[in-house]
C-alpha atoms as a PDB file:
ATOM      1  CA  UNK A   1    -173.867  39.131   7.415  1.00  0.00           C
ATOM      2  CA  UNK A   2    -170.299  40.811   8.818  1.00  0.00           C
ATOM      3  CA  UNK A   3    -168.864  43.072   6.186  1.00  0.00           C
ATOM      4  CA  UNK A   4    -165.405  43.598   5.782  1.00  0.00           C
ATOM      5  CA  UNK A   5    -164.714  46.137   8.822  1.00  0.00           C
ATOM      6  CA  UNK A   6    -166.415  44.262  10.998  1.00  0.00           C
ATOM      7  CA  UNK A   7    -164.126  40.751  10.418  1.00  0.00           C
ATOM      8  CA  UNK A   8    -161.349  43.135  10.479  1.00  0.00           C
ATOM      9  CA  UNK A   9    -162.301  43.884  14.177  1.00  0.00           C
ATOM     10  CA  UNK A  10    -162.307  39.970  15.036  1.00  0.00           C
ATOM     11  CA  UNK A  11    -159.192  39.499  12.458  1.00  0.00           C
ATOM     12  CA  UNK A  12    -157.522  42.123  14.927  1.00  0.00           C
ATOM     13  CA  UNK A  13    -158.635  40.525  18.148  1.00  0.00           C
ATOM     14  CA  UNK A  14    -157.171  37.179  16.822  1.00  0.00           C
ATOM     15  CA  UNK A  15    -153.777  39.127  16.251  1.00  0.00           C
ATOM     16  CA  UNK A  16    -153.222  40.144  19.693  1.00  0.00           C
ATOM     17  CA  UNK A  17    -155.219  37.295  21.634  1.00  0.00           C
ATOM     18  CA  UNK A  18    -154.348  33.830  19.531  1.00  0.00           C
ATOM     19  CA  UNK A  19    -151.333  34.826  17.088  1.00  0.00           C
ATOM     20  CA  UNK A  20    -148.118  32.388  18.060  1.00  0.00           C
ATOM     21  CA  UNK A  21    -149.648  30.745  20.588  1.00  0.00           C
ATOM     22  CA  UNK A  22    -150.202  26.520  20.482  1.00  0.00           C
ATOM     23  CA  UNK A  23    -153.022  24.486  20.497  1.00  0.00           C
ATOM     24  CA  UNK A  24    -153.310  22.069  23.164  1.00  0.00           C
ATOM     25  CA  UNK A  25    -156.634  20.362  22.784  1.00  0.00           C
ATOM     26  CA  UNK A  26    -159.664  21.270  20.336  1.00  0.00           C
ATOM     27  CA  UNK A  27    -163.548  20.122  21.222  1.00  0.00           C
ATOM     28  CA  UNK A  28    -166.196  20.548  18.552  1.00  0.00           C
ATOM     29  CA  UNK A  29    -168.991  20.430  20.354  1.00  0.00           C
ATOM     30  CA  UNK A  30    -171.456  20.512  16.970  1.00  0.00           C
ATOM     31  CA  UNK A  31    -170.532  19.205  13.647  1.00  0.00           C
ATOM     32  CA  UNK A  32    -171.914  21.810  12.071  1.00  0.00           C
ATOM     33  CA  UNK A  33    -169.769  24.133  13.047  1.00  0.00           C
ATOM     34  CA  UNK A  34    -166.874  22.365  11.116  1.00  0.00           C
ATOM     35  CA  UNK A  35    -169.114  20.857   8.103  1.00  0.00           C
ATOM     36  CA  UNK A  36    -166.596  22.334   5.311  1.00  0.00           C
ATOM     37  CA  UNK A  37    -164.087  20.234   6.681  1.00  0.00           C
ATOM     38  CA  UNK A  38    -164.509  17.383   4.668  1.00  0.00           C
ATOM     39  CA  UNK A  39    -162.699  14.803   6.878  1.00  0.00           C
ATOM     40  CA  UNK A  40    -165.152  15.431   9.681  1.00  0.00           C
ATOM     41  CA  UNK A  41    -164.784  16.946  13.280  1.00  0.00           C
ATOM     42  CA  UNK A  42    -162.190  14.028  14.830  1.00  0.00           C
ATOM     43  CA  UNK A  43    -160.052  14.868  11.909  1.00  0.00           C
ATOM     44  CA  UNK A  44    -160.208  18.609  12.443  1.00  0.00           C
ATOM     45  CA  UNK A  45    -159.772  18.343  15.782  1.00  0.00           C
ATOM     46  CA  UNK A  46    -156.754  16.382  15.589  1.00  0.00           C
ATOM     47  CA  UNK A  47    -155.024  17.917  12.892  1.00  0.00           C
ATOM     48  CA  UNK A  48    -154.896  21.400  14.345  1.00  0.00           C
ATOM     49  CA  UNK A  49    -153.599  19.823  17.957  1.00  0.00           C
ATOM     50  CA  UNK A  50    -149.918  20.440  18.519  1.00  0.00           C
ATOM     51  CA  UNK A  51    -150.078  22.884  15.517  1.00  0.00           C
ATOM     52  CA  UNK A  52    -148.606  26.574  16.320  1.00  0.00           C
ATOM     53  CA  UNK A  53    -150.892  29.583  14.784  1.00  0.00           C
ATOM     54  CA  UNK A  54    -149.443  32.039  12.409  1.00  0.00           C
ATOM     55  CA  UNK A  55    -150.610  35.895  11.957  1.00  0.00           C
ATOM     56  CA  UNK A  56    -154.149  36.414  11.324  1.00  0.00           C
ATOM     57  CA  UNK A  57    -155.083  36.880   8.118  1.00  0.00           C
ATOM     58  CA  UNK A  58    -158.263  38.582   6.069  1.00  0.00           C
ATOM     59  CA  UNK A  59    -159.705  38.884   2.203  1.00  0.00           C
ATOM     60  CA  UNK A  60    -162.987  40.400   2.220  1.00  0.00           C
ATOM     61  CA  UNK A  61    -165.274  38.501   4.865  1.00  0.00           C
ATOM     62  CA  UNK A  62    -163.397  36.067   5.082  1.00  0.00           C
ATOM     63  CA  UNK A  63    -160.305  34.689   8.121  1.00  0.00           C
ATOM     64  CA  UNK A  64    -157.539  32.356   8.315  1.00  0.00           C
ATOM     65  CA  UNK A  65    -154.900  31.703  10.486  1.00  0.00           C
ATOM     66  CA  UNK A  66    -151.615  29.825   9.610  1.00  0.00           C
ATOM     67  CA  UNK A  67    -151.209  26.652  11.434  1.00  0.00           C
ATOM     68  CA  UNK A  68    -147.614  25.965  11.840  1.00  0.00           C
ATOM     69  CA  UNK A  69    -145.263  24.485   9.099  1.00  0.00           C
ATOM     70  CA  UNK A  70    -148.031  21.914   7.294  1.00  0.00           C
ATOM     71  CA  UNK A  71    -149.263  23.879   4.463  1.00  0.00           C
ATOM     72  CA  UNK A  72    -152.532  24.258   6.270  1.00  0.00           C
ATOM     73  CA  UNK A  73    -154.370  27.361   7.745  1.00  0.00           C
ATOM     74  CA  UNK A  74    -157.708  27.609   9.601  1.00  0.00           C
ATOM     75  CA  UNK A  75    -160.249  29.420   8.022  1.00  0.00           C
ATOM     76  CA  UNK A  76    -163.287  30.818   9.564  1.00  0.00           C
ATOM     77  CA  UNK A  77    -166.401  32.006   7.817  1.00  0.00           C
ATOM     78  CA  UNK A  78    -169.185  34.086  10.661  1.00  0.00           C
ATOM     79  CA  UNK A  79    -172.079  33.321   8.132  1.00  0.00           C
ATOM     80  CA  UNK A  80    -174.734  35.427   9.866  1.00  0.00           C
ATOM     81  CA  UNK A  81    -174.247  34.903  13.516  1.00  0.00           C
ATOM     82  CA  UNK A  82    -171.142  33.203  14.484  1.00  0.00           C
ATOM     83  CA  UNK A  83    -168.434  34.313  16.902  1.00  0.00           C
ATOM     84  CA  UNK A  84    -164.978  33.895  17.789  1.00  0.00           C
ATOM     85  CA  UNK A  85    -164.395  35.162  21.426  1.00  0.00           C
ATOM     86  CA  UNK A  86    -161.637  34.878  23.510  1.00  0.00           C
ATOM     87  CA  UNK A  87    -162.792  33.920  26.718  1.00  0.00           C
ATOM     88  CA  UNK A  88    -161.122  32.692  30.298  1.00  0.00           C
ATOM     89  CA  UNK A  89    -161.226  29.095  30.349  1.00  0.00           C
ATOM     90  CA  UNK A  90    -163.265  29.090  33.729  1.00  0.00           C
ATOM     91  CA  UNK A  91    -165.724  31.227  32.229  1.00  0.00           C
ATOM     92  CA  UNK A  92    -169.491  29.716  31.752  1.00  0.00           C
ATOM     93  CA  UNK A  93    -170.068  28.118  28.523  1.00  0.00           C
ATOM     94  CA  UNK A  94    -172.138  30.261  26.311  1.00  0.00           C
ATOM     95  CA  UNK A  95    -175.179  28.591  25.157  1.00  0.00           C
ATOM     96  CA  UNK A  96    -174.191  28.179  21.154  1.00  0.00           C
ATOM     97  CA  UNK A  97    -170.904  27.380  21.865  1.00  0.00           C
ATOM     98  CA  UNK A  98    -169.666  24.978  19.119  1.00  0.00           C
ATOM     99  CA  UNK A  99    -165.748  24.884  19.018  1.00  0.00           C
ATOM    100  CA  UNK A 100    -163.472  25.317  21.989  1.00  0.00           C
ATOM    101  CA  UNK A 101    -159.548  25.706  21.207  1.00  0.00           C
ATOM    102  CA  UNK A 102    -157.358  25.346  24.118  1.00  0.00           C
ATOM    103  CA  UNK A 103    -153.849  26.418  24.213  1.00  0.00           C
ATOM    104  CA  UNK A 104    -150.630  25.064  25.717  1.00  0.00           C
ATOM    105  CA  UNK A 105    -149.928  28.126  27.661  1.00  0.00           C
ATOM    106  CA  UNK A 106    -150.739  29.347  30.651  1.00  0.00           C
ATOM    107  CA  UNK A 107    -152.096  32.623  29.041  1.00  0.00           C
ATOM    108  CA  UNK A 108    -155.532  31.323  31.180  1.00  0.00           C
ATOM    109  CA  UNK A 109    -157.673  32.052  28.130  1.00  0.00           C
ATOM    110  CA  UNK A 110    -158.992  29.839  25.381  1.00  0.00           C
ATOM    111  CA  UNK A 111    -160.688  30.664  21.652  1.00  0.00           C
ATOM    112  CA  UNK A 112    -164.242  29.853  21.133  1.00  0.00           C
ATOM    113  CA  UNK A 113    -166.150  29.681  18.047  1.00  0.00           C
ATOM    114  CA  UNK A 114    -170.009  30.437  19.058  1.00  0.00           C
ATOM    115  CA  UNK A 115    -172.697  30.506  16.336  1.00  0.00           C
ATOM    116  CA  UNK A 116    -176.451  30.846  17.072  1.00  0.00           C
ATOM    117  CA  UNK A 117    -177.689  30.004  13.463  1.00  0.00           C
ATOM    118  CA  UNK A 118    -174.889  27.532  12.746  1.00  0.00           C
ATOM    119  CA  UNK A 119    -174.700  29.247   8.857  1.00  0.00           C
ATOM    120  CA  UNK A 120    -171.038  30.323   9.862  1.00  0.00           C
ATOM    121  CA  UNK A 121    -167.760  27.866  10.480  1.00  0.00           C
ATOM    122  CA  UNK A 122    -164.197  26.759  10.810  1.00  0.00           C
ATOM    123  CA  UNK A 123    -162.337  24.336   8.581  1.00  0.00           C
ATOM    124  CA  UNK A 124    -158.907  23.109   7.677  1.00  0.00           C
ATOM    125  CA  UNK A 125    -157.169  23.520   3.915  1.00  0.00           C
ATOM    126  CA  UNK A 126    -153.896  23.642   1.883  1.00  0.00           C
ATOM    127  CA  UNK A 127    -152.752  26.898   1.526  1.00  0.00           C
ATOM    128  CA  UNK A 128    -152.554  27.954  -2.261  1.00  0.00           C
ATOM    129  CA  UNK A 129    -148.771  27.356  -3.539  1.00  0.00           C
ATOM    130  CA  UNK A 130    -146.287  29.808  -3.733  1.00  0.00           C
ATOM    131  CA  UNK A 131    -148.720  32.804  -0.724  1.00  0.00           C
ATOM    132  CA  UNK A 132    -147.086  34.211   1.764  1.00  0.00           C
ATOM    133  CA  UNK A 133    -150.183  34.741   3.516  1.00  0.00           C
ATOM    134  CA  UNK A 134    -150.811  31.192   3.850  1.00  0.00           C
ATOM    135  CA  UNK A 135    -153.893  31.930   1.503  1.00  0.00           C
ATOM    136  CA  UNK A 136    -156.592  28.972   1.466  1.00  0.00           C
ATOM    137  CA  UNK A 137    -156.921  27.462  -1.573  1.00  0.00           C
ATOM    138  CA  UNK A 138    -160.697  27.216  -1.496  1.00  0.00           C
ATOM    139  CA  UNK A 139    -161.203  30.898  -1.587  1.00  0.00           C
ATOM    140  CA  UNK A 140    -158.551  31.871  -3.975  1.00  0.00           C
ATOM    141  CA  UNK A 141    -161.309  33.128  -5.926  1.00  0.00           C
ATOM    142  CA  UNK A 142    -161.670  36.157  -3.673  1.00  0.00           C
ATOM    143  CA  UNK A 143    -160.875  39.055  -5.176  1.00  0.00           C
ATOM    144  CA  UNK A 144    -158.602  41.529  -3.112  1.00  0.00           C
ATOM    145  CA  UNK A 145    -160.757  44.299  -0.905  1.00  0.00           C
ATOM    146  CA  UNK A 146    -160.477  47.325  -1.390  1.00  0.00           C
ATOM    147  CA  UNK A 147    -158.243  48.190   1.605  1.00  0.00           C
ATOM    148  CA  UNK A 148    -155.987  45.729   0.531  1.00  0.00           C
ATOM    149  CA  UNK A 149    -152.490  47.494  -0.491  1.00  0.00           C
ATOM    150  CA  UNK A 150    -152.364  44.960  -3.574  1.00  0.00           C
ATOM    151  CA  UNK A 151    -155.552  46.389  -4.972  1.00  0.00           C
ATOM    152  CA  UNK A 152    -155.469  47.357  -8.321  1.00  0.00           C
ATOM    153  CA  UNK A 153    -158.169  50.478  -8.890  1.00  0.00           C
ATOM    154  CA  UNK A 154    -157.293  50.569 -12.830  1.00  0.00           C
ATOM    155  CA  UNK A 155    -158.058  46.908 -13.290  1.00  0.00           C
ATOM    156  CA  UNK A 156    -161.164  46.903 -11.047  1.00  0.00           C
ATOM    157  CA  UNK A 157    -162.573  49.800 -13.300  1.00  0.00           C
ATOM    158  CA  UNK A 158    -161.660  47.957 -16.618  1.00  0.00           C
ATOM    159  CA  UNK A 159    -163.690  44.536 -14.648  1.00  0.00           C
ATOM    160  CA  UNK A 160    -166.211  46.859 -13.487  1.00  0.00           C
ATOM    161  CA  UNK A 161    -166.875  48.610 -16.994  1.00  0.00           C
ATOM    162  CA  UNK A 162    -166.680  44.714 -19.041  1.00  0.00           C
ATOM    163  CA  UNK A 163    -169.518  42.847 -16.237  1.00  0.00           C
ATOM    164  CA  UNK A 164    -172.498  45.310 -18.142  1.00  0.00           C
ATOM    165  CA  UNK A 165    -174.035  44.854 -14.714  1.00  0.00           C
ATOM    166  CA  UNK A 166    -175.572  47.696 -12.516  1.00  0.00           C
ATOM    167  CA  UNK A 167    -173.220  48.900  -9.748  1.00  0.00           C
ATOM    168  CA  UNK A 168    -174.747  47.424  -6.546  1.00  0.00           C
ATOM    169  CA  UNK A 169    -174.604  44.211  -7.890  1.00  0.00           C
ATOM    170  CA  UNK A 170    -170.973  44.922  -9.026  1.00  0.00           C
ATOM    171  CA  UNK A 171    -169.953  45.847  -5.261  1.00  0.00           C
ATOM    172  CA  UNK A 172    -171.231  42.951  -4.170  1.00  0.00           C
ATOM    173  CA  UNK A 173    -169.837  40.185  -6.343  1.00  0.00           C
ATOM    174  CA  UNK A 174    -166.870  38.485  -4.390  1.00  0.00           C
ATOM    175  CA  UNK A 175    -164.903  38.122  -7.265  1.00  0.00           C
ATOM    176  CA  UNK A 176    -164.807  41.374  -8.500  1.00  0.00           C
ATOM    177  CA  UNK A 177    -164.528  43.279  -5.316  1.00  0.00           C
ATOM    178  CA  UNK A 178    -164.490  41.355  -1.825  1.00  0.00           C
ATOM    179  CA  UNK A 179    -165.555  42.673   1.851  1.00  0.00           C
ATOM    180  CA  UNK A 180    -168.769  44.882   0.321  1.00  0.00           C
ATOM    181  CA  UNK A 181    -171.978  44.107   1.587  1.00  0.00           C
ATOM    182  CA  UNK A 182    -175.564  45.601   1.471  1.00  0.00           C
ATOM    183  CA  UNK A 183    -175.178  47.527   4.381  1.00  0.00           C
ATOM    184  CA  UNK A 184    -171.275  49.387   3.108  1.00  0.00           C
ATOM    185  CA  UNK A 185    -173.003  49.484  -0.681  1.00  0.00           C
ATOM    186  CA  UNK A 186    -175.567  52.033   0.247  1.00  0.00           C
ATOM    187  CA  UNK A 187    -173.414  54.070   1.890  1.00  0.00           C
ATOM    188  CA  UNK A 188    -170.616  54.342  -0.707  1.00  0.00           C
ATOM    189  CA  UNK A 189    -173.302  54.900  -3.207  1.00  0.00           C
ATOM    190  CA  UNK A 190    -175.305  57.599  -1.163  1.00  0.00           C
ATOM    191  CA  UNK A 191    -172.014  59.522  -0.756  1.00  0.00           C
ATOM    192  CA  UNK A 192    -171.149  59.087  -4.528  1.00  0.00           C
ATOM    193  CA  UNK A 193    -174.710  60.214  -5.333  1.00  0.00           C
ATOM    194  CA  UNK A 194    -174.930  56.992  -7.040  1.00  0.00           C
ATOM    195  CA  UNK A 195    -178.436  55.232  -7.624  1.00  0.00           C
ATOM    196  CA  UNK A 196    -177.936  51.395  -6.995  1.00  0.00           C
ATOM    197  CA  UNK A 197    -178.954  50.846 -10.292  1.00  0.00           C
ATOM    198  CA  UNK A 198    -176.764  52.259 -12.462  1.00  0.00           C
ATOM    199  CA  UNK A 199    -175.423  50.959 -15.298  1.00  0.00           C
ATOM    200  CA  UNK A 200    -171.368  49.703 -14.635  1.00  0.00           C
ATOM    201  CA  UNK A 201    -171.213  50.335 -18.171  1.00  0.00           C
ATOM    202  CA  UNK A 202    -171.798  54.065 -18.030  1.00  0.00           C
ATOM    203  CA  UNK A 203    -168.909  54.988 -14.927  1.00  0.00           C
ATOM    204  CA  UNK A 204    -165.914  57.084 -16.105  1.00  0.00           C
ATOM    205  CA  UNK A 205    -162.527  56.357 -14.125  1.00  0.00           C
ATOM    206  CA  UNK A 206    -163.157  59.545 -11.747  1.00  0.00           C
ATOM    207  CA  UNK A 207    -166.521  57.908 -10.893  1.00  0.00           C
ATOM    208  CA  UNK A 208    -165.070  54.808 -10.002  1.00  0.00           C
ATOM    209  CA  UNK A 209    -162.288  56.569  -8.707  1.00  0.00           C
ATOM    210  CA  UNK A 210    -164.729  58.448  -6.377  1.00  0.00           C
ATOM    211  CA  UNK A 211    -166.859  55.389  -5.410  1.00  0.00           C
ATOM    212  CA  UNK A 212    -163.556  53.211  -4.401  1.00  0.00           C
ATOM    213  CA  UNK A 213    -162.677  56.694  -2.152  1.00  0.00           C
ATOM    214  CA  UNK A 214    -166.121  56.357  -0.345  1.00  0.00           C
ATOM    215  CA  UNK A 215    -165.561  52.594   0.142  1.00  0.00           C
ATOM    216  CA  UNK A 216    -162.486  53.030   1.584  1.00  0.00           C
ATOM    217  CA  UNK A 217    -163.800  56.371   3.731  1.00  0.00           C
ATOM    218  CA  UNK A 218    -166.820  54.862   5.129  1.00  0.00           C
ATOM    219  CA  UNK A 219    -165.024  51.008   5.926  1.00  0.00           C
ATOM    220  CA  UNK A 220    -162.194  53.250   7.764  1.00  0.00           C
ATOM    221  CA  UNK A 221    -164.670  54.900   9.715  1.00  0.00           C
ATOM    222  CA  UNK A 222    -166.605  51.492  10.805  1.00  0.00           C
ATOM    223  CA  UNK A 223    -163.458  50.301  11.789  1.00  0.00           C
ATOM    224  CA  UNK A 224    -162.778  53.262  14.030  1.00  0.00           C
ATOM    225  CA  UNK A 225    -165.795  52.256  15.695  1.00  0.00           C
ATOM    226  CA  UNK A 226    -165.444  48.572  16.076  1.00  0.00           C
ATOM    227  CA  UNK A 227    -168.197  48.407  13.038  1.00  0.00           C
ATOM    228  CA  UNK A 228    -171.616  48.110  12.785  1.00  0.00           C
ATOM    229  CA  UNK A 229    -173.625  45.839  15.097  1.00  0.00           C
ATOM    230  CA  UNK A 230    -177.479  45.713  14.713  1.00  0.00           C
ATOM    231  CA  UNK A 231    -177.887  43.301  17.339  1.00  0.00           C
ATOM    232  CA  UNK A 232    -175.711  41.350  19.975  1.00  0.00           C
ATOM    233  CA  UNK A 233    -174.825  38.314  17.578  1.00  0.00           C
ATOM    234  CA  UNK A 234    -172.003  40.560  15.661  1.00  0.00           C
ATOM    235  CA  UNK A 235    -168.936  41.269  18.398  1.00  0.00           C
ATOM    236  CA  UNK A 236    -165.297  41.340  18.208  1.00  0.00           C
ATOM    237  CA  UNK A 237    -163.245  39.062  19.857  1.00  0.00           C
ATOM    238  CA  UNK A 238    -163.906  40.127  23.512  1.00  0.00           C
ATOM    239  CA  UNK A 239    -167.939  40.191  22.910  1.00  0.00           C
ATOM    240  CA  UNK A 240    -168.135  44.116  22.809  1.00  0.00           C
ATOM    241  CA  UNK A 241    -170.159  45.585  19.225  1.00  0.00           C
ATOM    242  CA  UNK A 242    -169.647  48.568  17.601  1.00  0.00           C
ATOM    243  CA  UNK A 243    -171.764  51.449  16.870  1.00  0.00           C
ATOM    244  CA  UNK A 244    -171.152  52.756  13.605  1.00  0.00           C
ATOM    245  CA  UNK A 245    -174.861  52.411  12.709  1.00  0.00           C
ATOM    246  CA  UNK A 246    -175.212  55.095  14.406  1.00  0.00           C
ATOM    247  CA  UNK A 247    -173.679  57.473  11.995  1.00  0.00           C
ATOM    248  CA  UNK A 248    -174.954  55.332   9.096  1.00  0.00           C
ATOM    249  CA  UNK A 249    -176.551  58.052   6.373  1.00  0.00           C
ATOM    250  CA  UNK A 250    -178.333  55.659   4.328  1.00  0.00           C
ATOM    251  CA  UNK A 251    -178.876  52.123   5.160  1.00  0.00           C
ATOM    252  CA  UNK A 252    -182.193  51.617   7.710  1.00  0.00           C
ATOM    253  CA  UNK A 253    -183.067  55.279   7.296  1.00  0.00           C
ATOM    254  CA  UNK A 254    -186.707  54.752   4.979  1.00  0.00           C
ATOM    255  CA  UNK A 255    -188.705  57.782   5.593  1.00  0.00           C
ATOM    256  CA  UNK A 256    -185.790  59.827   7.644  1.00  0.00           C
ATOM    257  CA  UNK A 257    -184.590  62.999   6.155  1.00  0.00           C
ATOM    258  CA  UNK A 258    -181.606  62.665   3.575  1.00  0.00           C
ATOM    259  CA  UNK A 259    -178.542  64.249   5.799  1.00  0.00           C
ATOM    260  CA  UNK A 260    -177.734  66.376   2.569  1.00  0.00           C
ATOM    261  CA  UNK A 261    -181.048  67.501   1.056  1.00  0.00           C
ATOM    262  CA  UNK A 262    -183.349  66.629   3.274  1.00  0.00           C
ATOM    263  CA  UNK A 263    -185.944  64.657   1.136  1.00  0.00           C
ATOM    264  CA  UNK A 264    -187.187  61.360   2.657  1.00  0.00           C
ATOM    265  CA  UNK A 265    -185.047  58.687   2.268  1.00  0.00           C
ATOM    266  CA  UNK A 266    -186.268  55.584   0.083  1.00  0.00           C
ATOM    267  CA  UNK A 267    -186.218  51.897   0.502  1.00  0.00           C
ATOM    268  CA  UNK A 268    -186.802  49.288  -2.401  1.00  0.00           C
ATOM    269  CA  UNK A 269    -186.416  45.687  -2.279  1.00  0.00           C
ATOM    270  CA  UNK A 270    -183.722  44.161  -4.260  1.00  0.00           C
ATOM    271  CA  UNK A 271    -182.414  40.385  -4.276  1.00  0.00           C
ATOM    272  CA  UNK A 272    -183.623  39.197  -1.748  1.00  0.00           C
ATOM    273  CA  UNK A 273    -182.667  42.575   0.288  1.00  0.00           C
ATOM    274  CA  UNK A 274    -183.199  46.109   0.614  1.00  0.00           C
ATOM    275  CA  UNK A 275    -181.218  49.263  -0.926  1.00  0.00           C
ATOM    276  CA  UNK A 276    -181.615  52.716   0.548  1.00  0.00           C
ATOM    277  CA  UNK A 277    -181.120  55.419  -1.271  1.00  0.00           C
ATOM    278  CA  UNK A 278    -181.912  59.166  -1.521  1.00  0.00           C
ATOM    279  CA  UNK A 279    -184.541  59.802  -4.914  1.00  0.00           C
ATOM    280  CA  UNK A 280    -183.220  63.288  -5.041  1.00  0.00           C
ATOM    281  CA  UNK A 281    -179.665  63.443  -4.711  1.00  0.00           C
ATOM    282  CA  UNK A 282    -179.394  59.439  -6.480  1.00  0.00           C
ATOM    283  CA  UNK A 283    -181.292  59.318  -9.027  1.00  0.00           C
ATOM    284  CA  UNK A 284    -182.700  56.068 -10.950  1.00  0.00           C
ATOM    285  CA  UNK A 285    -180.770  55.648 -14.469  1.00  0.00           C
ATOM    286  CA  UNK A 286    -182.767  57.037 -17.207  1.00  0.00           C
ATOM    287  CA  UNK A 287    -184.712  54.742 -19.573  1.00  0.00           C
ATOM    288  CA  UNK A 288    -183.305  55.385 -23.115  1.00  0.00           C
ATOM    289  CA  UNK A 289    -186.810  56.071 -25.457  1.00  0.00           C
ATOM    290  CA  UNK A 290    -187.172  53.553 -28.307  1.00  0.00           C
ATOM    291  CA  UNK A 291    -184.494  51.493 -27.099  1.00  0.00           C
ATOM    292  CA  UNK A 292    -184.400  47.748 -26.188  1.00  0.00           C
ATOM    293  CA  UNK A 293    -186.276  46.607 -23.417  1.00  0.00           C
ATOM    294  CA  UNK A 294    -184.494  46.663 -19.936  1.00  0.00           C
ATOM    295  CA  UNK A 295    -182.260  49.388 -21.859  1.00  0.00           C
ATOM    296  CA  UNK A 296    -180.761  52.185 -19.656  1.00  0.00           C
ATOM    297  CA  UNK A 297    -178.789  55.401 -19.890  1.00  0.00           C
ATOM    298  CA  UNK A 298    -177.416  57.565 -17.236  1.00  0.00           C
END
């Protein structure tokens, strides 16, 4: 699933390739693609026609853009494999292509939403009353990421502290913290020298303090680098990856040296995924003797 640096690369694209300009003609070529629109694909299709697209906008993993004066934006979720490329109209058809948006320029270049697994997809909403960002109502929920300038890092630490959760899970709930995946949550944590499963509970404000710094340290860096692509179905808006996993410390590194000690790095499943960590320099919370079941210290 694209983290947060890597739909800021394709949020970025969008800026300088689709910002302003006017749609002239939408085709959704699989109804998939546009199943969280609940009025169906003819509706979608016609309601973004004639409609002129505003800045291109982010919160977490998730992408809107403004369309025109209605109240409305487009929002776009890549689930696992989807794509929005800006590609010459003449060029071939790729072979998941699901939405084509056509403009009313003569720019010679058109948007495409392509999506191999079909898990991703675009839809139409009111904006929530009163944004300036032309915020989607259905993912108001979102909590701010943690490059957002509107982030609060007292308030996340109080949240953080009151969820008596462990911290990897913390990082990855939406509402508490948005654009954090698995892949960003082992790095933070390896730099922090934080073992996934510590207690939220137990972090002091310079911990969290220190944690939010890595966040934002190793999310700059992706972004630097266009992100991390694993494969060819994650590419920004002109189909080229980016190679940040190749300076990843922690994530896909089970057996490799730890960069800073040098023991072998670990891998344990967890929900349905894996964490990577370092058994030396993160070590697994303490269980507290005599106390409750499940119970855990530092």
């Amino acid at each position: 699933m694209p983290e947060l640096p890597e739909v800021e690369v394709v949020r970025r694209g969008l800026e300088t390739w689709v910002c302003g300009r006017t749609v002239a003609r939408v085709e959704v070529l699989h109804p998939r693609a546009v199943r969280r629109h609940p009025a169906g694909a003819a509706d979608f299709a016609a309601r973004l026609t004639g409609q002129r697209l505003g800045t291109a906008r982010r919160r977490g993993k998730y992408l809107w853009l403004p369309a025109g004066s209605t109240g409305l934006s487009v929002l776009a979720h890549l689930g696992m494999s989807g794509q929005l490329l800006v590609q010459p109209e003449d060029a071939p058809d790729e072979k998941h292509l699901r939405v084509r948006v056509r403009f009313t320029d003569d720019a010679g270049t058109e948007l495409r939403f392509v999506d191999q697994r079909t898990f991703g997809g675009l839809s139409l909403h009111d904006t929530v009353p009163g944004s300036d960002e032309g915020l989607p109502d259905v993912i108001a929920h979102i909590a701010r990421d943690p490059l957002d300038p509107a982030f609060d890092d007292a308030a996340f630490h109080t949240a953080l502290r009151r969820r008596r959760t462990t911290v990897k899970r913390a990082l990855l709930d939406q509402s508490l913290i948005s654009g954090v995946g698995n892949i960003y949550a082992d790095e933070a944590l390896w730099r922090s020298r934080l073992h996934y499963d510590r207690p939220t509970a137990a972090l002091t404000r310079p911990r969290t303090d220190e944690l939010l710094t890595h966040i934002r340290e190793v999310m700059n860096e992706a972004l630097a680098v266009g992100g991390t692509s694993f494969d060819s179905l994650y590419v920004n808006v002109n189909g080229e990856s980016g190679y940040f996993d190749r300076s990843l410390d922690a994530y896909g590194r089970e057996d490799e040296p730890c960069r800073r000690c040098g023991t072998p790095m670990r891998r344990r499943p967890w929900m349905n995924r894996s964490s990577y960590f370092c058994p030396r320099c993160q070590r697994p919370p303490r269980v507290r003797p005599g106390g409750p079941s499940g119970a855990r210290g530092q």
